[in-house]
N, C-alpha and C. Protein backbone atom coordinates (compact mmCIF):
# COMPACT_ATOMS: atom_id res chain seq x y z
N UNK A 1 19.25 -12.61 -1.17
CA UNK A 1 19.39 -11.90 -2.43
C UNK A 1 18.79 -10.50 -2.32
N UNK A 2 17.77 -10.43 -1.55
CA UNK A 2 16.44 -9.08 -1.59
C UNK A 2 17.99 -7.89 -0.85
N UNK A 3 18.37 -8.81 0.17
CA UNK A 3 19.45 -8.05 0.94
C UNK A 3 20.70 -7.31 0.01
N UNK A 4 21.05 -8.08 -0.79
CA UNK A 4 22.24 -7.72 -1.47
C UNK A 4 21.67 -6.53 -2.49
N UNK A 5 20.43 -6.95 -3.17
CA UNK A 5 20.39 -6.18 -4.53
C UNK A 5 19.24 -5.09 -4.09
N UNK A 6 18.54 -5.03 -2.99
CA UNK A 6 17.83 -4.11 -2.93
C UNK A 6 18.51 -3.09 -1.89
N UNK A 7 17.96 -2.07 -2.19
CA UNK A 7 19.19 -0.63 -0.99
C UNK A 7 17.66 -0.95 0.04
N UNK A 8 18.59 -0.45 1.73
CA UNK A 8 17.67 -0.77 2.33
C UNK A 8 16.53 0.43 2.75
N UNK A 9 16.81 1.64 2.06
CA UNK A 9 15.89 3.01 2.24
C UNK A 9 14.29 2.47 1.57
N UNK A 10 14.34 1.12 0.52
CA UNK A 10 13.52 0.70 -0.25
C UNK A 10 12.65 0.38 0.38
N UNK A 11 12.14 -0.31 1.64
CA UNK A 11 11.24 -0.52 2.50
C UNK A 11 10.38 0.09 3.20
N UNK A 12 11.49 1.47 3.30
CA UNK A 12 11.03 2.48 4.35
C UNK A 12 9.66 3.47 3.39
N UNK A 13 10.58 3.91 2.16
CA UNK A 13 10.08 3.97 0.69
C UNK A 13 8.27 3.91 0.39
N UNK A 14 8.39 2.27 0.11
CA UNK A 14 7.90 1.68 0.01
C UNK A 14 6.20 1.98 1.71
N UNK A 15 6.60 1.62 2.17
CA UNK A 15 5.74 1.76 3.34
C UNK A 15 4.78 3.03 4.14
N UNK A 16 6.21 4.11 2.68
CA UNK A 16 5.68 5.91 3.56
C UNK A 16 4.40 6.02 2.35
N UNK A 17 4.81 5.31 1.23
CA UNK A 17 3.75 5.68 0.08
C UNK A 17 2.35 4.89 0.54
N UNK A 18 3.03 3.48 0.87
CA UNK A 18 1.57 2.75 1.36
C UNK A 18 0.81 3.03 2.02
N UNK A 19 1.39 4.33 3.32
CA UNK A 19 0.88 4.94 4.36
C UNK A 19 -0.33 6.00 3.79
N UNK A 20 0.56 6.98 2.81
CA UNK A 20 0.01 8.22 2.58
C UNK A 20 -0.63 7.80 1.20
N UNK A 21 -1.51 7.00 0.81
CA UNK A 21 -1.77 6.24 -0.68
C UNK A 21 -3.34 6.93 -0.30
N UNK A 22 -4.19 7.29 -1.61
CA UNK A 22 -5.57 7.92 -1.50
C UNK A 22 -5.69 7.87 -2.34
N UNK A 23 -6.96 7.32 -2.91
CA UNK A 23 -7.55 6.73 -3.94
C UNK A 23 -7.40 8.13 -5.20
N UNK A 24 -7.98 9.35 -4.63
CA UNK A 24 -7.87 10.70 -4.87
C UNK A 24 -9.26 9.93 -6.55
N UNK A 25 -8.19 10.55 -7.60
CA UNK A 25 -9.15 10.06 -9.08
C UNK A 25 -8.69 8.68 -9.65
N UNK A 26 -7.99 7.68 -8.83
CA UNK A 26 -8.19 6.59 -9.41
C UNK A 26 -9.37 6.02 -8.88
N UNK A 27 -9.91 4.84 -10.04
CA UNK A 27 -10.65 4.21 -9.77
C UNK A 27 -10.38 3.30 -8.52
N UNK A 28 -11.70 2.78 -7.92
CA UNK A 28 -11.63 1.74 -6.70
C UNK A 28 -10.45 0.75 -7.15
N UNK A 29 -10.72 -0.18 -8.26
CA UNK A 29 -10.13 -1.13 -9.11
C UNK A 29 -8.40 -0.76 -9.14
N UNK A 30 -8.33 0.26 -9.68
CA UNK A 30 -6.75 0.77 -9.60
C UNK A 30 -6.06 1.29 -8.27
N UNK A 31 -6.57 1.67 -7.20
CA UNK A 31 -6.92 1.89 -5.77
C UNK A 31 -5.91 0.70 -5.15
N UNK A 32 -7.33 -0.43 -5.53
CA UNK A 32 -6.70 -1.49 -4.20
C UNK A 32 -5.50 -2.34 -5.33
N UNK A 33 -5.17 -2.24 -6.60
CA UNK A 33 -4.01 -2.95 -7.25
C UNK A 33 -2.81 -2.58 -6.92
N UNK A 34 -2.57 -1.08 -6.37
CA UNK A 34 -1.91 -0.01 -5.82
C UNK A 34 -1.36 -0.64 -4.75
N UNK A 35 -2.55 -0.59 -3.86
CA UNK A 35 -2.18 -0.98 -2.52
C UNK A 35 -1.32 -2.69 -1.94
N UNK A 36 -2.52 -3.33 -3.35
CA UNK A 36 -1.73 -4.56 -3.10
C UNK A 36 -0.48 -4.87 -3.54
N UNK A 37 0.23 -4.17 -4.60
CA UNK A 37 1.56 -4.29 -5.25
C UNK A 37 2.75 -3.86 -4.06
N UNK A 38 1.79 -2.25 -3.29
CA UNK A 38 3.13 -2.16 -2.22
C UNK A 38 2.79 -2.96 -1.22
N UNK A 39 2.24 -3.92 -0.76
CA UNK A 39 2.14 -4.68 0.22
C UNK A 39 2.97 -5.82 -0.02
N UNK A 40 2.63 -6.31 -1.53
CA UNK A 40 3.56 -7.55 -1.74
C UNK A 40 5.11 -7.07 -1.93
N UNK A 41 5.17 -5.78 -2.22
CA UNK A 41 6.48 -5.62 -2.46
C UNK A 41 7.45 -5.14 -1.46
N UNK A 42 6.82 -4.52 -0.54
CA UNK A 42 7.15 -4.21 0.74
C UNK A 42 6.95 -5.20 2.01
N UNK A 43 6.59 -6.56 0.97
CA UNK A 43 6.71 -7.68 2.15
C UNK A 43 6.04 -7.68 3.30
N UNK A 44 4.78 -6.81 3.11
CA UNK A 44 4.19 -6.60 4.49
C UNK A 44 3.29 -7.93 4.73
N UNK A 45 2.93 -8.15 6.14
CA UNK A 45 1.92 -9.08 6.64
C UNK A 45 1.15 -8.78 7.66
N UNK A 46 0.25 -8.38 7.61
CA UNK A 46 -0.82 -8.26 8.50
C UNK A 46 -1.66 -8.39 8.59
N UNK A 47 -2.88 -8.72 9.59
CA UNK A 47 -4.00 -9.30 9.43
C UNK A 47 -4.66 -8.80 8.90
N UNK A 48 -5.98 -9.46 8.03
CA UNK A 48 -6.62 -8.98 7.05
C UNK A 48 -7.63 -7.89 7.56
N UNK A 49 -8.06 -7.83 9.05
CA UNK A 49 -8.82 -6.32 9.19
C UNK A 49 -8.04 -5.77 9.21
N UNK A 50 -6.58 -5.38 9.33
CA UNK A 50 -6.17 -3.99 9.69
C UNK A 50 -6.01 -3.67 7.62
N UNK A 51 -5.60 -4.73 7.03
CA UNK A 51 -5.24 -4.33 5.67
C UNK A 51 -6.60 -3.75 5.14
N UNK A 52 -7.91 -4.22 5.62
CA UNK A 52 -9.51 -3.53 5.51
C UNK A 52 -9.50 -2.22 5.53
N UNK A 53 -9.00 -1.74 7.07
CA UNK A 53 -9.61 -0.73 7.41
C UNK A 53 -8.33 0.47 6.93
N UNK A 54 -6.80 -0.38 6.46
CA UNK A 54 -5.90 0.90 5.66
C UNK A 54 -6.90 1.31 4.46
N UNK A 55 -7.80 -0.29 3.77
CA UNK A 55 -8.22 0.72 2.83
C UNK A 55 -9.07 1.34 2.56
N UNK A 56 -10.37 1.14 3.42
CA UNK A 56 -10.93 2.23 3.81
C UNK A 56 -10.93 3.25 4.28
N UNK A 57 -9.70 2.89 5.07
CA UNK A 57 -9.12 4.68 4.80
C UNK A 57 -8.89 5.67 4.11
N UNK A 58 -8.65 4.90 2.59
CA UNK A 58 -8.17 5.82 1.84
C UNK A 58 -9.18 6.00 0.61
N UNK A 59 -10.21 5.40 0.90
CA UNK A 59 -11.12 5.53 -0.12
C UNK A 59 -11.82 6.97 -0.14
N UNK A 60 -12.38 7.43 -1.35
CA UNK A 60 -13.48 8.86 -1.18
C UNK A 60 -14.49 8.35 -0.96
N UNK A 61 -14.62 8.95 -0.07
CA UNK A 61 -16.50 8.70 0.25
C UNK A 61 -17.35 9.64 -0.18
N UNK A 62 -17.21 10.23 -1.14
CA UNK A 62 -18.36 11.31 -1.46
C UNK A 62 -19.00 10.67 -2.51
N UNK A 63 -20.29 11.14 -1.91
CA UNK A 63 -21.46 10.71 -2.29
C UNK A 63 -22.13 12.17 -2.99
């Protein structure tokens, strides 16, 4: 079904935002809801350190 009704640019989409995603002025809380919506929606699976350290990647660290 995902095949028929979704166009397939949607993944690619999906994966460039998850890439380039930075917390910037959202909160932590709205941050990782972000991240987890394009993960589930972009069907991704990967082990749970690398999904760690995407999001510490994108967190601000200023202190």
């Amino acid at each position: 079904m995902r095949r028929r009704h979704i166009p397939s640019y949607y993944s690619r989409k999906l994966m460039d935002k998850l890439q380039r995603l930075q917390q910037k002025n959202m909160s932590v809380e709205e941050y990782r809801q972000k991240m987890e919506l394009y993960i589930m929606r972009a069907g991704i699976r990967e082990q749970e350190r690398l999904t760690i350290a995407r999001f510490l990647s994108g967190l601000n660290f200023d202190i």
